[in-house]
Protein backbone atom coordinates (compact mmCIF):
# COMPACT_ATOMS: atom_id res chain seq x y z
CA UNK A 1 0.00 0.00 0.00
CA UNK A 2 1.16 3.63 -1.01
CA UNK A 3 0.87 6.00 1.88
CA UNK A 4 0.75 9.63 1.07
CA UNK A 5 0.98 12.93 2.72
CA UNK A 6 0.33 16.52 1.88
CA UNK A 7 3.01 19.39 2.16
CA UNK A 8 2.16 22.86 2.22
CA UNK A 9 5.09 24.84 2.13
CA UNK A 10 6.13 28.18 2.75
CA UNK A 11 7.50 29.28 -0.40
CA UNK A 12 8.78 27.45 -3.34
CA UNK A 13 12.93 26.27 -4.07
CA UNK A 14 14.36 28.80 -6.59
CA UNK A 15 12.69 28.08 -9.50
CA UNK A 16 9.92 25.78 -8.65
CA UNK A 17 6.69 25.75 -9.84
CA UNK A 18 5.01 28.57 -7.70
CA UNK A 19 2.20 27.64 -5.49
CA UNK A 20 2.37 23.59 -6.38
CA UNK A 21 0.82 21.11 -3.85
CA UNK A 22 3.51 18.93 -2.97
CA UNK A 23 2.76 14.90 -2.64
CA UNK A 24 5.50 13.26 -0.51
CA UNK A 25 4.92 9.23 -0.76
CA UNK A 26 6.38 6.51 2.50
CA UNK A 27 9.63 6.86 0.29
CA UNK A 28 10.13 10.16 0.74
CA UNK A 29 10.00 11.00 -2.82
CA UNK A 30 7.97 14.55 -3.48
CA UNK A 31 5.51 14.91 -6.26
CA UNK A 32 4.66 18.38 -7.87
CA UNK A 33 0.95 19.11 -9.23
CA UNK A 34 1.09 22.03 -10.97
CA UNK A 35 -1.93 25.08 -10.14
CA UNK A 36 -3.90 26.20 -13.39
CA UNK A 37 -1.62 29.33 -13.81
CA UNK A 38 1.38 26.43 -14.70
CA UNK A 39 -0.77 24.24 -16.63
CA UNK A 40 -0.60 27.20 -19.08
CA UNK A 41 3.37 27.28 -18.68
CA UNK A 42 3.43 23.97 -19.43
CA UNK A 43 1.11 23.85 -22.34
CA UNK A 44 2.97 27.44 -23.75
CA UNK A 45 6.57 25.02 -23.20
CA UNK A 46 5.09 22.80 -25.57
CA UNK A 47 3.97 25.47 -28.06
CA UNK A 48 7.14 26.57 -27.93
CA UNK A 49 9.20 23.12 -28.42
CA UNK A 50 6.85 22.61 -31.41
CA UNK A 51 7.91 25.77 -33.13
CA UNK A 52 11.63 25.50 -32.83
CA UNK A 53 11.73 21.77 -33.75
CA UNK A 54 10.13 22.46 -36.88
CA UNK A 55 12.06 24.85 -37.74
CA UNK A 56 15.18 22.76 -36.76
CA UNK A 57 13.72 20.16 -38.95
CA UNK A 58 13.10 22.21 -41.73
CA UNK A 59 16.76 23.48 -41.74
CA UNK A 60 18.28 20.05 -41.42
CA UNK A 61 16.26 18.32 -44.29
CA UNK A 62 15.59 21.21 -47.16
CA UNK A 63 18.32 20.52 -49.94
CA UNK A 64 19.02 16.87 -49.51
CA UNK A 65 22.00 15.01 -47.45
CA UNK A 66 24.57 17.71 -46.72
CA UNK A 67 27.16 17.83 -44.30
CA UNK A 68 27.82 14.67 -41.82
CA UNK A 69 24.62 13.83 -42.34
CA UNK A 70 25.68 12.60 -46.00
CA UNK A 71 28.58 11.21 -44.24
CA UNK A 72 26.56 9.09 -42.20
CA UNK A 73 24.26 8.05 -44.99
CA UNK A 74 27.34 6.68 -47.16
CA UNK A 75 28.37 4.58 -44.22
CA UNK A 76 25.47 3.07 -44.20
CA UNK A 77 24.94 2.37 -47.89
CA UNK A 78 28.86 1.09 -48.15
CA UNK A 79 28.84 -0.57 -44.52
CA UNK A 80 26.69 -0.73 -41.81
CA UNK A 81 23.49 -2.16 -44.29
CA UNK A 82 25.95 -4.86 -44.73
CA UNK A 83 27.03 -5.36 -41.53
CA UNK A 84 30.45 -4.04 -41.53
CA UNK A 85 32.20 -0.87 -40.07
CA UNK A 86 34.06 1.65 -42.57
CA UNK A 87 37.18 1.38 -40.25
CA UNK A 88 39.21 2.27 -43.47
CA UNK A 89 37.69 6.28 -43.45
CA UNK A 90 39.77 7.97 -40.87
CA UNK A 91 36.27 9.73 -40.18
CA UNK A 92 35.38 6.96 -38.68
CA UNK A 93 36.18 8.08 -35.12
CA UNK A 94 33.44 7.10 -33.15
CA UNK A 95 33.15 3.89 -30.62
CA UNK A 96 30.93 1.00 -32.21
CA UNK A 97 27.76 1.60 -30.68
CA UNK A 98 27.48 4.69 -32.85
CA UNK A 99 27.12 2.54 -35.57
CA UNK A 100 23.43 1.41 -34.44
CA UNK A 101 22.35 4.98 -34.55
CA UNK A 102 23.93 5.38 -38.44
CA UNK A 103 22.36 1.96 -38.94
CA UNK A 104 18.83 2.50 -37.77
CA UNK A 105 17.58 5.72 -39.98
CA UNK A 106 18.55 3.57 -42.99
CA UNK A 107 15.61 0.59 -41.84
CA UNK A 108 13.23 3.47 -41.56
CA UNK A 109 10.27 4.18 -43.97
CA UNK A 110 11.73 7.53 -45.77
CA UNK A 111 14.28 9.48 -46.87
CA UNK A 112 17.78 9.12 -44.63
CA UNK A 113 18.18 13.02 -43.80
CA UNK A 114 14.97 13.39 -42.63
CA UNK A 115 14.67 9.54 -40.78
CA UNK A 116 17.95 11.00 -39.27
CA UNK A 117 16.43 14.41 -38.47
CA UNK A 118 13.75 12.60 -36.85
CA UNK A 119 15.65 10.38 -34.78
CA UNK A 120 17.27 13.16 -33.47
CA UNK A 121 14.14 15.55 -32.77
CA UNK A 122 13.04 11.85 -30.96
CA UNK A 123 15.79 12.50 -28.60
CA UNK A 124 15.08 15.84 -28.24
CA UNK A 125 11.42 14.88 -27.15
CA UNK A 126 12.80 12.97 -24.56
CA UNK A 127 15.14 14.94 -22.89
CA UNK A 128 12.18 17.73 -22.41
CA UNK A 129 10.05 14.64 -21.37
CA UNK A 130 12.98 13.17 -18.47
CA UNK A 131 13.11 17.52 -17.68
CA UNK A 132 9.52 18.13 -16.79
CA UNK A 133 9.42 14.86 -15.35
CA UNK A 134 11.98 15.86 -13.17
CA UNK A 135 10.45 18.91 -12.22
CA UNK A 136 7.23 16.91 -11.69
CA UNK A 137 9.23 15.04 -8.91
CA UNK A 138 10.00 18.17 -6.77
CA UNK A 139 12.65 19.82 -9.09
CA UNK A 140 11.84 22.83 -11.34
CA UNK A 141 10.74 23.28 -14.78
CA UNK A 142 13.59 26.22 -15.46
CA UNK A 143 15.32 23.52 -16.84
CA UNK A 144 13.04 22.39 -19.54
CA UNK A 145 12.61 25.83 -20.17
CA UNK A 146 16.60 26.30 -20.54
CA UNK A 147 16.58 23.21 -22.80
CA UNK A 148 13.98 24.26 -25.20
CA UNK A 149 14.86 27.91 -26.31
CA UNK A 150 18.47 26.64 -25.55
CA UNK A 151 18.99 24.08 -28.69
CA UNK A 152 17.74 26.60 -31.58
CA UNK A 153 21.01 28.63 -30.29
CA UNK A 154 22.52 26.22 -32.18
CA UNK A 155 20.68 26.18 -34.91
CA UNK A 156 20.69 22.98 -37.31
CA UNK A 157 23.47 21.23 -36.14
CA UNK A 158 21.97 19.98 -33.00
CA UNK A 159 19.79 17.78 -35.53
CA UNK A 160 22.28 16.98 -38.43
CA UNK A 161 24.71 15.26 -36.03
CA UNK A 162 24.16 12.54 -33.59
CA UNK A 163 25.62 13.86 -30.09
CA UNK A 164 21.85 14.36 -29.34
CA UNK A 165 21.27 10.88 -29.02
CA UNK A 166 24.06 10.65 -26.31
CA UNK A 167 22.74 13.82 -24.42
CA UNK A 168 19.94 12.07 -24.09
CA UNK A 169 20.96 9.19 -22.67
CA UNK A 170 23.24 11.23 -20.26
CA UNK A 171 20.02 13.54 -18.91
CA UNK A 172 18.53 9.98 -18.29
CA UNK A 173 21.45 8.83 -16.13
CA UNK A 174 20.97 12.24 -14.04
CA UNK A 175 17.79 11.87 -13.77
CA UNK A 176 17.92 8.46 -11.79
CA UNK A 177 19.89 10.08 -8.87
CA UNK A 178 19.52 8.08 -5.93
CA UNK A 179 20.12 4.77 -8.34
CA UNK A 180 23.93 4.06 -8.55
CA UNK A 181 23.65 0.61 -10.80
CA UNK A 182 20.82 2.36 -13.30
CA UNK A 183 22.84 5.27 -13.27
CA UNK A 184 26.26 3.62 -14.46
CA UNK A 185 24.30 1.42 -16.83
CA UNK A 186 22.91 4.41 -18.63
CA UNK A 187 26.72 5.95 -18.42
CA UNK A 188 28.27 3.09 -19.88
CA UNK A 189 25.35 2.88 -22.52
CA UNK A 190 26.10 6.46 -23.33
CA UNK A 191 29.95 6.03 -23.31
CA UNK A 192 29.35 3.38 -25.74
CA UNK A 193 28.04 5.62 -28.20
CA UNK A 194 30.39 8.52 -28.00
CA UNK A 195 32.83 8.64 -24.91
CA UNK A 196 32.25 11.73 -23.24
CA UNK A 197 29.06 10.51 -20.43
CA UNK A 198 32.15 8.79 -18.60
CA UNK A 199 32.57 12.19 -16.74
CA UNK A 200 29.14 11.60 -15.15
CA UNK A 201 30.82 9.26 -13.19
CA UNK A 202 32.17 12.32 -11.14
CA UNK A 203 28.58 12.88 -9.82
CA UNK A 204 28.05 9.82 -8.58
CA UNK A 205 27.58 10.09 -4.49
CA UNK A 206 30.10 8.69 -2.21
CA UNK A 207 27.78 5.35 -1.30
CA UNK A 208 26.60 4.62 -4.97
CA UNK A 209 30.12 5.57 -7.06
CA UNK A 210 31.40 1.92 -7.00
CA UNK A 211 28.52 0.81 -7.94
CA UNK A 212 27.87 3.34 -10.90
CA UNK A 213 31.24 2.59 -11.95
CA UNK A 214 31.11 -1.00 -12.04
CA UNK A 215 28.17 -1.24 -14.25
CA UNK A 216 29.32 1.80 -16.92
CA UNK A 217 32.67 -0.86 -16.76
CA UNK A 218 30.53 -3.83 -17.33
CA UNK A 219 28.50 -2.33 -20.02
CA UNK A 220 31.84 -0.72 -21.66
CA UNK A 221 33.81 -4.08 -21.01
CA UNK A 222 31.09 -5.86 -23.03
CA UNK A 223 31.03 -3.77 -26.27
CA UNK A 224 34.41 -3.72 -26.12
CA UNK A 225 34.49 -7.49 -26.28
CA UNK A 226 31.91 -8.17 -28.52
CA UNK A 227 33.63 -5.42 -30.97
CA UNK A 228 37.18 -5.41 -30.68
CA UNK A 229 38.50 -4.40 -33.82
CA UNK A 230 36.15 -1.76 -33.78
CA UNK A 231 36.87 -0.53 -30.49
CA UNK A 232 40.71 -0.73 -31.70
CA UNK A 233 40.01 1.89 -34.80
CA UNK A 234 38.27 4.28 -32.72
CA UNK A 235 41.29 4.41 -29.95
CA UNK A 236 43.94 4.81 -32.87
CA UNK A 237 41.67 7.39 -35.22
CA UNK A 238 41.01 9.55 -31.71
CA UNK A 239 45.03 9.49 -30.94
CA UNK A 240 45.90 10.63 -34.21
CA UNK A 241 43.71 13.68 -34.59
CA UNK A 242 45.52 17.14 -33.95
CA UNK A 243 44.10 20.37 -32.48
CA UNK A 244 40.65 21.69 -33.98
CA UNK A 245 41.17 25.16 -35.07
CA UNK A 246 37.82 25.87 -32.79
CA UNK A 247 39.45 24.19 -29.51
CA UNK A 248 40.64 26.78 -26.74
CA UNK A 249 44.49 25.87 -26.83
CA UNK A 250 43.95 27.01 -30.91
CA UNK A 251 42.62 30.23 -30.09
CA UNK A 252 46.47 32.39 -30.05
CA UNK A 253 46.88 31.04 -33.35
CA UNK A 254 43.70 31.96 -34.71
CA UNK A 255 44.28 35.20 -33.76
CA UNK A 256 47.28 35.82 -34.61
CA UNK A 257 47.10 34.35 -38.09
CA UNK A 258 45.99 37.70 -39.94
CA UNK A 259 49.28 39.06 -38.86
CA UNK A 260 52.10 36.76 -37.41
CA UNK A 261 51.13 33.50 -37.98
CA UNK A 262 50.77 32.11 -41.35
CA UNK A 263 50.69 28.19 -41.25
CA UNK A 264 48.25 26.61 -43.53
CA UNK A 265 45.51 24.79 -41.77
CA UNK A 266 45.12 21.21 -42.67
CA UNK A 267 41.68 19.23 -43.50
CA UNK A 268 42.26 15.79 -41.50
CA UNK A 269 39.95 13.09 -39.95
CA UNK A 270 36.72 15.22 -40.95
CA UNK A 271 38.28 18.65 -39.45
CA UNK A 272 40.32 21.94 -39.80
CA UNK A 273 43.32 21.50 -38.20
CA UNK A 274 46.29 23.17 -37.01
CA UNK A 275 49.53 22.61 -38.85
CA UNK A 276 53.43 23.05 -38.37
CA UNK A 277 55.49 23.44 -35.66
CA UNK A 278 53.72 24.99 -33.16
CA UNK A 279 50.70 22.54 -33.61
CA UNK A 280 52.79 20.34 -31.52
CA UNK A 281 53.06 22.47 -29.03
CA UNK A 282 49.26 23.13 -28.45
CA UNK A 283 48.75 19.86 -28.66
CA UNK A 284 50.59 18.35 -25.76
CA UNK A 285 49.05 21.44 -23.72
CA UNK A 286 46.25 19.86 -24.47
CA UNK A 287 47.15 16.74 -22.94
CA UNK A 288 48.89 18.21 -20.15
CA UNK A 289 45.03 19.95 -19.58
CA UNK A 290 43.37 16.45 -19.93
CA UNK A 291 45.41 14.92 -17.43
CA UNK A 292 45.23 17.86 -15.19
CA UNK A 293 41.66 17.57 -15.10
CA UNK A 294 41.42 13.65 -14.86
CA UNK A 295 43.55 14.51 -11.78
CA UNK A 296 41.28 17.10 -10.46
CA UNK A 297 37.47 14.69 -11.13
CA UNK A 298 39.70 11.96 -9.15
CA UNK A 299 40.89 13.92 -6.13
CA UNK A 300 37.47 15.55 -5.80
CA UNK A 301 36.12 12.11 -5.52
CA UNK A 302 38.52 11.00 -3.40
CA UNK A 303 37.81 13.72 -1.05
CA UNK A 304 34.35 13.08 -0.69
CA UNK A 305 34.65 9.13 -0.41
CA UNK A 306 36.98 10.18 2.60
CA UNK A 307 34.35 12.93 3.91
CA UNK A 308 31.06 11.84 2.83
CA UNK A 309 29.59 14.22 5.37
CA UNK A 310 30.51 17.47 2.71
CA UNK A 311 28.20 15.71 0.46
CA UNK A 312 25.36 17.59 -1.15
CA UNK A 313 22.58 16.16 -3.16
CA UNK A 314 23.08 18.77 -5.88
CA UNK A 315 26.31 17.52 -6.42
CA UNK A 316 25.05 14.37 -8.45
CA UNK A 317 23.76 16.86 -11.33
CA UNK A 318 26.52 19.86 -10.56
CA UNK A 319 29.65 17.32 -10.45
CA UNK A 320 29.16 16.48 -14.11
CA UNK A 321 28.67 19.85 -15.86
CA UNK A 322 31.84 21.04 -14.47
CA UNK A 323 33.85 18.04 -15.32
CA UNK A 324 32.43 18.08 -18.52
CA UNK A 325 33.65 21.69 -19.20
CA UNK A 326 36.87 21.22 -18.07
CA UNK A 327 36.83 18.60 -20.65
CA UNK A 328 35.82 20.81 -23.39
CA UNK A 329 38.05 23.95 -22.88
CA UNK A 330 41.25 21.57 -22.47
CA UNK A 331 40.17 18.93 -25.19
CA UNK A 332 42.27 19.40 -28.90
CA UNK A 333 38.72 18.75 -30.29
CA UNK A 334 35.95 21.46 -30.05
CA UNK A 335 33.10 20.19 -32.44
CA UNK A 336 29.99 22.71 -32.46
CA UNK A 337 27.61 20.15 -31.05
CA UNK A 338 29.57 19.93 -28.20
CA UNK A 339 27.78 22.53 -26.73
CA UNK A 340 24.86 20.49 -26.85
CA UNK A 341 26.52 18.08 -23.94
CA UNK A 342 26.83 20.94 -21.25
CA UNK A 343 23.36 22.48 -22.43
CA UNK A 344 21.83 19.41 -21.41
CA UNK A 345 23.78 19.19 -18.11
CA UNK A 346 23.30 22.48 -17.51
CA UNK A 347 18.97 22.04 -17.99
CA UNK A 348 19.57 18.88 -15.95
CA UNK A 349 20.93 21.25 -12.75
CA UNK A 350 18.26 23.42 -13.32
CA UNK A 351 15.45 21.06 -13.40
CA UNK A 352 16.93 19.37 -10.36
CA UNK A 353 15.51 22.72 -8.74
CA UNK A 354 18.81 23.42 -5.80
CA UNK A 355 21.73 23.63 -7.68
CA UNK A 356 25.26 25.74 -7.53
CA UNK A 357 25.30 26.14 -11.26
CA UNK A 358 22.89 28.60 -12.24
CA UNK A 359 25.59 31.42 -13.26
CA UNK A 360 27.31 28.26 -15.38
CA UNK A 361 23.92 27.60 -17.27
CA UNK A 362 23.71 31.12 -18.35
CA UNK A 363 27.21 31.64 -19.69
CA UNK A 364 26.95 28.06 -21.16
CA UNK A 365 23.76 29.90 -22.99
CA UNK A 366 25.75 32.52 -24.10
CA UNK A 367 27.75 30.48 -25.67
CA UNK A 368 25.90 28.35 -27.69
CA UNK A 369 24.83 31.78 -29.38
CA UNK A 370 28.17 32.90 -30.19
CA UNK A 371 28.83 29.05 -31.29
CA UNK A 372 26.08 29.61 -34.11
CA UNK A 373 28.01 32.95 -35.32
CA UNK A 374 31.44 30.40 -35.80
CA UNK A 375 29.63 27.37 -37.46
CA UNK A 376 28.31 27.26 -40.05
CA UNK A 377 27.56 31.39 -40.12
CA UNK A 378 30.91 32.60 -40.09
CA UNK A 379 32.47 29.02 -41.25
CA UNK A 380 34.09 30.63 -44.50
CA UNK A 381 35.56 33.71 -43.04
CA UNK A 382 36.94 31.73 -39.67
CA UNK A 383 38.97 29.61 -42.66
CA UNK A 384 40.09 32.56 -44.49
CA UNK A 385 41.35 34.53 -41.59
CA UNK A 386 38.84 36.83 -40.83
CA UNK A 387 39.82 38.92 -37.58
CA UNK A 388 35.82 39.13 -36.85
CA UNK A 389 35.18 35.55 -36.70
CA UNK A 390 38.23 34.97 -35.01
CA UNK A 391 37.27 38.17 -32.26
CA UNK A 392 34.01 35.88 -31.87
CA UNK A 393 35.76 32.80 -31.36
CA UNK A 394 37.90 33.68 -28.91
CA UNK A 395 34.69 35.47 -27.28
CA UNK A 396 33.06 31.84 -27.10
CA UNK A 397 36.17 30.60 -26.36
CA UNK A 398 37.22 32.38 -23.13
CA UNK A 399 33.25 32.23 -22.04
CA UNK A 400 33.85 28.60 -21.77
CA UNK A 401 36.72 28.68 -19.59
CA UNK A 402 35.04 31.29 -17.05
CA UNK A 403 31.90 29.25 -17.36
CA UNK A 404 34.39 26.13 -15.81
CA UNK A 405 36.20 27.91 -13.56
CA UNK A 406 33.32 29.15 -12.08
CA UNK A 407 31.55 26.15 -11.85
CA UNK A 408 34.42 24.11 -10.13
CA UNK A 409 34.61 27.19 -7.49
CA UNK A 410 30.93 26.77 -6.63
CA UNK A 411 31.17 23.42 -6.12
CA UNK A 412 34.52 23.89 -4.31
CA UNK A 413 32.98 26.55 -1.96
CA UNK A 414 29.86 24.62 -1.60
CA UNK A 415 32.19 21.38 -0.72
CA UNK A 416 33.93 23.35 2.29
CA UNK A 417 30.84 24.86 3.54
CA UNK A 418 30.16 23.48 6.90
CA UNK A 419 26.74 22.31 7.62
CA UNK A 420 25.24 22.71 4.73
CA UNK A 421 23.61 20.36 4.05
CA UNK A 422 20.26 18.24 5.23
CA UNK A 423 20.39 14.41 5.76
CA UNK A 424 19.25 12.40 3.25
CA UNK A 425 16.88 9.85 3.12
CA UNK A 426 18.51 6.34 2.20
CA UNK A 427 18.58 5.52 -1.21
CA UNK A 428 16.00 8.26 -2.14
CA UNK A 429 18.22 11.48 -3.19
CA UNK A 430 15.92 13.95 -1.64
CA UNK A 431 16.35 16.01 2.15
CA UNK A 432 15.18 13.85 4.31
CA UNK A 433 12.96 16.67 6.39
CA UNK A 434 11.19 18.98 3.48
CA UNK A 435 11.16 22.68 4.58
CA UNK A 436 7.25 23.27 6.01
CA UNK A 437 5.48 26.64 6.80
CA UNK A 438 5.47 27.24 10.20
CA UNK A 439 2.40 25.87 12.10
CA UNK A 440 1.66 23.83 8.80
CA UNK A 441 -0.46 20.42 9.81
CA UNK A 442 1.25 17.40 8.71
CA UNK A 443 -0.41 14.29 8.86
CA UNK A 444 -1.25 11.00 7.02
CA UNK A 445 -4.38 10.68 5.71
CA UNK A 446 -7.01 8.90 7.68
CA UNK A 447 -8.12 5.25 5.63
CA UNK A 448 -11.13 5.13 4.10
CA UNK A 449 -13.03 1.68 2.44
CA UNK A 450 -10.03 -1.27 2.36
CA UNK A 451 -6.72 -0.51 3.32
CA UNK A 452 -5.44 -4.20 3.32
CA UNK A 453 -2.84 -5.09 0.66
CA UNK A 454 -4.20 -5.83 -2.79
């Protein structure tokens, strides 16, 4: 039998749904039903999801396969319909269960592009659905808010390329807080696909983190034996590939390349490049940054396993967007879509309702607008050494690395604060003693008819 009882609270968390009658079941998990007033929010949410996505769709699909989108298609016509991987293309780069989302747009009724554009509007739809879901649970719906007038910042590319699919599956794993073994599941599903939902390991609380990283292993360890040859091309075709001319250790060159620097970019494995001898030298800061930060997600978890009491429940959601931009300002590769992996991080902090990262989500935001202005509006003149696009990149670029800085100092300051925090309830993610109104009456509701089991 489900027990229930009714909280009327004082005032809302930041960002809640104003005025909502709370439902807190035996396992302590709160329910939000919306008032009339957010009923309209909700339905205007979905007016506006509606909008964008066709518009997204429309600019994806008009004009035929363009783009990695006709990259993807002649994979599958040469390959994956036959059941083999085009290892030989060097822009094949991906692990091999990125193959099953070339594969499946090809066994769809249709054209590919727009199967494709569909698939990845599909995943769209569900990270709003797992956000006001979330927010349904006790969180907030600012972060399917942030989510949907968010993507169209990117414009078309959030649709033509397949990282949604793996944002997706990431928002899912955050979503499950409270469920280490569900959570690394969905981590090593997502890793599996393309590599980067490993840092949501970092969230993981101090009690469930073996656990979550056992079963992303498992799942990992398993598609790595099943495709080993496969797992081998992606490991050598991601080692060879140099510094993106759109990565933050590229930006000096960019900018100086109107007037001191005057190396040729290169086109290789499916991206501008930097080329000559100082190439080499960006790149092993690069690696020097990637290790830095492995360092840094590993100490910080190391710390808490040792002092579970500076724990903090926003922490599971919070943890991961700031590992994940450390990743992305240090990384040689800076893809366009990457934005899309903080964006939904960031919507996932803000639908969680307490979180340290609001300041993050905005700059992250900002961003994604100036991301739009590089690729594909500015594309041409970024290649041919135009001082604007390059003023803009560097704009985007340097947003990115406050944006990480200042999320790893919230969490560090949140991490020393002493007493911070409220106990939580086992298992359940959630304070264990929900803030009441003073004098508020609560009680569990008196039985009426049968209250045996059924």
């Amino acid at each position: 039998m489900v027990k229930a009882r009714i909280i009327v609270e004082e005032d809302t968390k930041q960002g809640s749904a104003y005025g909502a009658m709370m439902i807190t079941d035996s396992r302590g998990v709160q329910m939000q039903y919306p008032h009339a007033r957010d009923r309209s929010s909700i339905a205007a949410l979905w007016a506006v999801w509606l909008a964008t996505r066709t518009g997204l769709y429309l600019l994806a699909t008009v004009g035929g396969p363009t783009g990695d989108v006709g990259i993807y298609q002649r994979w599958y016509s040469c390959c994956l319909s036959r059941g083999t991987f085009p290892l030989a293309d060097q822009k094949w780069q991906y692990p091999p269960g990125a193959a099953l989302v070339f594969w499946l747009p090809g066994h769809l009724p249709g054209g590919y592009p727009s199967n494709f554009a569909f698939l990845a509007i599909g995943c769209d739809l569900a990270v709003t659905l797992l956000l006001c879901w979330r927010a349904w649970r006790g969180g907030s719906t600012a972060g399917a808010w942030y989510w949907v007038c968010g993507v169209p910042l990117l414009g078309a590319v959030t649709v033509s390329r397949f990282d949604m699919v793996s944002v997706a599956i990431a928002v899912a794993a955050l979503c499950v807080t409270g469920r280490g073994v569900v959570r690394g599941v969905l981590i090593g599903a997502g890793a599996a696909v393309k590599i980067w939902p490993v840092t949501l390991l970092a969230g993981a609380a101090p009690g469930q983190w073996r656990r979550s990283l056992a079963a992303a292993a498992a799942v990992l360890a398993a598609v790595c034996a099943a495709f080993p040859s496969e797992t081998a091309s992606f490991l050598v075709h991601q080692n060879a590939r140099g510094v993106e001319i759109e990565a933050v250790a590229a930006t000096p060159f960019m900018i100086c390349r109107p007037a001191c620097w005057h190396q040729a970019l290169a086109y290789r494995f499916g991206a501008w490049q930097l080329s000559g001898g100082h190439a080499a030298l960006a790149q092993d800061v690069s690696r020097l940054g990637l290790i830095l930060a492995t360092a840094a997600a590993l100490g910080w978890q190391l710390l808490l396993a040792s002092r579970p009491a500076r724990w903090r429940p926003e922490f599971a959601v919070d943890v991961p967007l700031a590992v994940t931009l450390l990743y992305l300002v240090v990384s040689p590769v800076l893809s366009p879509q990457y934005l899309l992996w903080v964006m939904g991080l960031a919507a996932a902090c803000l639908a969680a309702g307490r979180t340290t990262q609001r300041p993050t989500a905005l700059a992250v935001l900002v961003a994604a607008g100036l991301t739009q202005l590089i690729f594909p509006i500015g594309w041409h003149g970024l290649l041919h050494g135009s001082d604007l696009v390059a003023g803009v990149l560097a704009a985007r670029n340097i947003l990115l690395v406050v944006a990480a800085a200042l999320s790893c100092w919230q969490i560090a300051s949140a991490t020393s604060a002493r007493g911070g925090a409220k106990p939580l309830r086992s298992g359940s993610g959630v304070p264990a003693h929900p803030r009441l109104r003073p004098g508020a009456d609560v009680h569990q509701p008196r039985p009426v008819g049968n209250t045996g089991p059924t």
